[in-house]
Protein backbone atom coordinates (compact mmCIF):
# COMPACT_ATOMS: atom_id res chain seq x y z
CA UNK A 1 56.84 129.61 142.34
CA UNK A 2 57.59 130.28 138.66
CA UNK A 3 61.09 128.70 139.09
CA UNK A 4 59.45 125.17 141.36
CA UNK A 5 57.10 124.76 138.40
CA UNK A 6 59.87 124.43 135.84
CA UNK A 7 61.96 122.63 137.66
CA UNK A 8 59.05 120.34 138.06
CA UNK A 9 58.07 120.22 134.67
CA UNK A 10 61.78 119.31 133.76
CA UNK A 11 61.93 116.34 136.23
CA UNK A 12 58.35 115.23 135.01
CA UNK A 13 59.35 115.43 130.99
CA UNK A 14 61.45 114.68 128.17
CA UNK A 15 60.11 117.37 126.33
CA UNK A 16 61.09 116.65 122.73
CA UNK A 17 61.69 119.75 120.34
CA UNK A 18 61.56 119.71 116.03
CA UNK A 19 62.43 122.24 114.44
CA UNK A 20 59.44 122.24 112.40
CA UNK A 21 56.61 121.81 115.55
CA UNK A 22 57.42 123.26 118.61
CA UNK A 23 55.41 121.06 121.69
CA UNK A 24 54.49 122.45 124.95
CA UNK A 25 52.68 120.19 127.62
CA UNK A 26 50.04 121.68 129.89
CA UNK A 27 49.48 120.38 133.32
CA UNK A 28 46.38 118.91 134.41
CA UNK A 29 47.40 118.74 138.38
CA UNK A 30 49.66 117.20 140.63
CA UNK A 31 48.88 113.95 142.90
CA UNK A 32 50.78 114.42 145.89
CA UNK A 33 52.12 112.65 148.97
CA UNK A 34 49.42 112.67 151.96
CA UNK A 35 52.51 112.63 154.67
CA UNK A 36 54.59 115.43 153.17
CA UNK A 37 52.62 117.29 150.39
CA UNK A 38 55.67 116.48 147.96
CA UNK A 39 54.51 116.48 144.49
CA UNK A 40 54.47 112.53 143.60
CA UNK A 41 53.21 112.79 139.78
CA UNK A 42 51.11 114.91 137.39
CA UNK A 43 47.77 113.94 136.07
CA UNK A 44 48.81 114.20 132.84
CA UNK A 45 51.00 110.97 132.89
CA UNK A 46 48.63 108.63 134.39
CA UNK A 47 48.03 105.82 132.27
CA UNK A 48 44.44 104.05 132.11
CA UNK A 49 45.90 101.44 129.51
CA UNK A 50 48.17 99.15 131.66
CA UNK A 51 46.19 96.80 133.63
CA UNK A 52 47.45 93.79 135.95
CA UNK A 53 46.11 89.94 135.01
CA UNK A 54 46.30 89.47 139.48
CA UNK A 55 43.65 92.83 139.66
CA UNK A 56 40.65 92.36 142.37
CA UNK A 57 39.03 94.52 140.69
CA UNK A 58 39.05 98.18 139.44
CA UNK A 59 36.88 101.58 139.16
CA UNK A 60 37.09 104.65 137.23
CA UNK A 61 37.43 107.83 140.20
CA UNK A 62 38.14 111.49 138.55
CA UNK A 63 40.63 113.97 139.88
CA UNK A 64 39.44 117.20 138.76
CA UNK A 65 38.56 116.40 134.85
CA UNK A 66 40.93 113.28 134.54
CA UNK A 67 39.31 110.32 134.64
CA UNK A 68 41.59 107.38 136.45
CA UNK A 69 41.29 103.57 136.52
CA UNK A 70 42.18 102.65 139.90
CA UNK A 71 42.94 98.66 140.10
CA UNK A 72 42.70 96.43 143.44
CA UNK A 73 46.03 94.42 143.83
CA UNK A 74 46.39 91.98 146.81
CA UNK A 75 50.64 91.47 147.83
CA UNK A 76 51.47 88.21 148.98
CA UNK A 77 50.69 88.88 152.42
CA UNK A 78 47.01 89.48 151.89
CA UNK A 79 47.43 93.53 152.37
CA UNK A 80 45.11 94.63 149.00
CA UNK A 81 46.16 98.51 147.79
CA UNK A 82 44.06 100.22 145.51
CA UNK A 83 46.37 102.01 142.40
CA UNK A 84 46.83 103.78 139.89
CA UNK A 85 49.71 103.65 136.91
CA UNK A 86 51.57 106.51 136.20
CA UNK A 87 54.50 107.01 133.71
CA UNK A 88 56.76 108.72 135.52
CA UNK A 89 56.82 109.92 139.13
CA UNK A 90 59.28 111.07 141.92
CA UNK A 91 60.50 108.56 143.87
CA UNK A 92 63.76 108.04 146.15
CA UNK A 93 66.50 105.79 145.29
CA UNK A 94 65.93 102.39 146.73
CA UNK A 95 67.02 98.67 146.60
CA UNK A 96 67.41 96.00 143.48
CA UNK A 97 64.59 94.78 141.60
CA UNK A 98 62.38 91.68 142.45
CA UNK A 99 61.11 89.26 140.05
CA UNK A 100 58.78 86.97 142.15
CA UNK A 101 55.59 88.18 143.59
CA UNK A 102 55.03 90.94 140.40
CA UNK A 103 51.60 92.09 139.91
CA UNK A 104 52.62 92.84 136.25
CA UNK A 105 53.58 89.46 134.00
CA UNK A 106 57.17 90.30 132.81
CA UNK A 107 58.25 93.10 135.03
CA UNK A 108 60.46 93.49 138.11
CA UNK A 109 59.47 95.70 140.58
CA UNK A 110 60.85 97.98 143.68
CA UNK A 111 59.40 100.15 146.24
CA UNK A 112 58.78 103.75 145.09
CA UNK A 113 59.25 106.08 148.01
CA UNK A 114 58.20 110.13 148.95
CA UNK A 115 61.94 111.48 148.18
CA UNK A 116 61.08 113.73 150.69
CA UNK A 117 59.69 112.02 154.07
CA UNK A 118 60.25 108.75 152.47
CA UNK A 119 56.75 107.60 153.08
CA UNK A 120 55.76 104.09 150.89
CA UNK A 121 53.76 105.71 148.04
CA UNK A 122 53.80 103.03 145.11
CA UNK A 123 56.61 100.71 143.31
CA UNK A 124 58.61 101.29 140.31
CA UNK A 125 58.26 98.45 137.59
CA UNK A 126 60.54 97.56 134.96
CA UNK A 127 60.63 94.77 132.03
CA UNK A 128 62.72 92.06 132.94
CA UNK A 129 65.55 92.12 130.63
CA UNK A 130 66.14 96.30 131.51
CA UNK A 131 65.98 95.27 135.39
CA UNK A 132 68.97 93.72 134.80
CA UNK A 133 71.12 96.13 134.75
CA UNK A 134 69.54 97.64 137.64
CA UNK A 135 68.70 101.11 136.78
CA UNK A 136 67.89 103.61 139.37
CA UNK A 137 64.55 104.59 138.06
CA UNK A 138 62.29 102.66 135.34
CA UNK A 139 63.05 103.56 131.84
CA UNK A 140 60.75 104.62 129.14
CA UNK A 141 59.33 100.49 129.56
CA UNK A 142 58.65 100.95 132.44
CA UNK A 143 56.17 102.71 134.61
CA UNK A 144 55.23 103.43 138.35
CA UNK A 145 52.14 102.02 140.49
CA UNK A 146 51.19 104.94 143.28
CA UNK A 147 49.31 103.54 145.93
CA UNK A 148 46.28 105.90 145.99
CA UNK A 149 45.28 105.87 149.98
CA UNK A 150 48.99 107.43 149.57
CA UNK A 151 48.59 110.39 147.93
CA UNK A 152 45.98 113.91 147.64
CA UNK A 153 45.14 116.19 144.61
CA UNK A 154 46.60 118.97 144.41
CA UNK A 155 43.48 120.64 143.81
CA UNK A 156 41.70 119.35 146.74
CA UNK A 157 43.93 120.25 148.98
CA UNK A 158 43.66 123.72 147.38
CA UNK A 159 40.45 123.50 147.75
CA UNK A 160 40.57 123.35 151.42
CA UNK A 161 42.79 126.14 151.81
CA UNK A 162 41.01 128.49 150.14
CA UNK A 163 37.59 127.10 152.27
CA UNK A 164 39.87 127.79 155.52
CA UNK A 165 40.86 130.95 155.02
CA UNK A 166 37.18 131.93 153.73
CA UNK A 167 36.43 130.49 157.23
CA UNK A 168 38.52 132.35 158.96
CA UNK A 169 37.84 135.88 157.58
């Protein structure tokens, strides 16, 4: 368990040292895929700043103590998803980026998918002039939009286990 969480924590952080300051990063809670239970992103890198001009609308939800601006975005084909922004997440290699139909002015976009059941759990956006050289994953521009009918708290679904076996005993 000790050995998944580091792992984790390594795929989830540049953690920057200084001689002077050492930094350590404590983690609020995963989000993770509904169709799998992969772990999709931590709390700690969801950003409330980024917002979409093409947003329906948008409401503050709270997983655990994080509060999170979810946005309503509608595609081109009328399908509206309800998301949230995250810095970084885990997402399987996929196609090029695409320029046209971006919910974000200046950024290309691709699908993000569960690495491990490949399930559709958000896209990957990335400034126009990076997605260029089409990079695998966004880079420190860029940023990931997880879909959130596509993904659980960690906590919640803890929180159900533990009711379960309480239940059962």
């Amino acid at each position: 368990m000790k050995c998944q969480l580091l792992l984790l924590l390594g795929v989830f952080f540049k953690l920057s040292h200084s001689d002077s300051e050492p930094q350590t990063t404590l983690v609020e809670g995963y989000l993770l895929c509904k169709s799998c239970g992969e772990d999709s992103t931590v709390l700690n890198l969801i950003d409330n700043t980024r917002l979409s001009n093409h947003n329906l609308g948008f409401a503050n939800i709270t997983f655990g103590e994080k509060e999170v601006v979810v946005q309503d975005l509608t595609n081109p084909r009328g399908i509206t998803f309800r998301i949230l922004i995250s810095k970084k997440a885990k997402c399987a290699q996929t196609s090029t980026w695409y320029k046209d139909s971006t919910w974000f002015e200046g950024y290309a976009w691709k699908i993000c998918q569960c690495p491990s059941c490949r399930a559709h759990i958000g896209w990957m956006f990335e400034p126009f002039e990076s997605a260029a050289k089409n990079p695998i994953y966004p880079s420190d521009k860029g940023f990931y939009a997880i879909i959130l009918d596509s993904v659980i708290s960690e906590a919640y679904v803890n929180s159900l286990l533990i009711v379960d076996k309480i239940l059962r005993n």
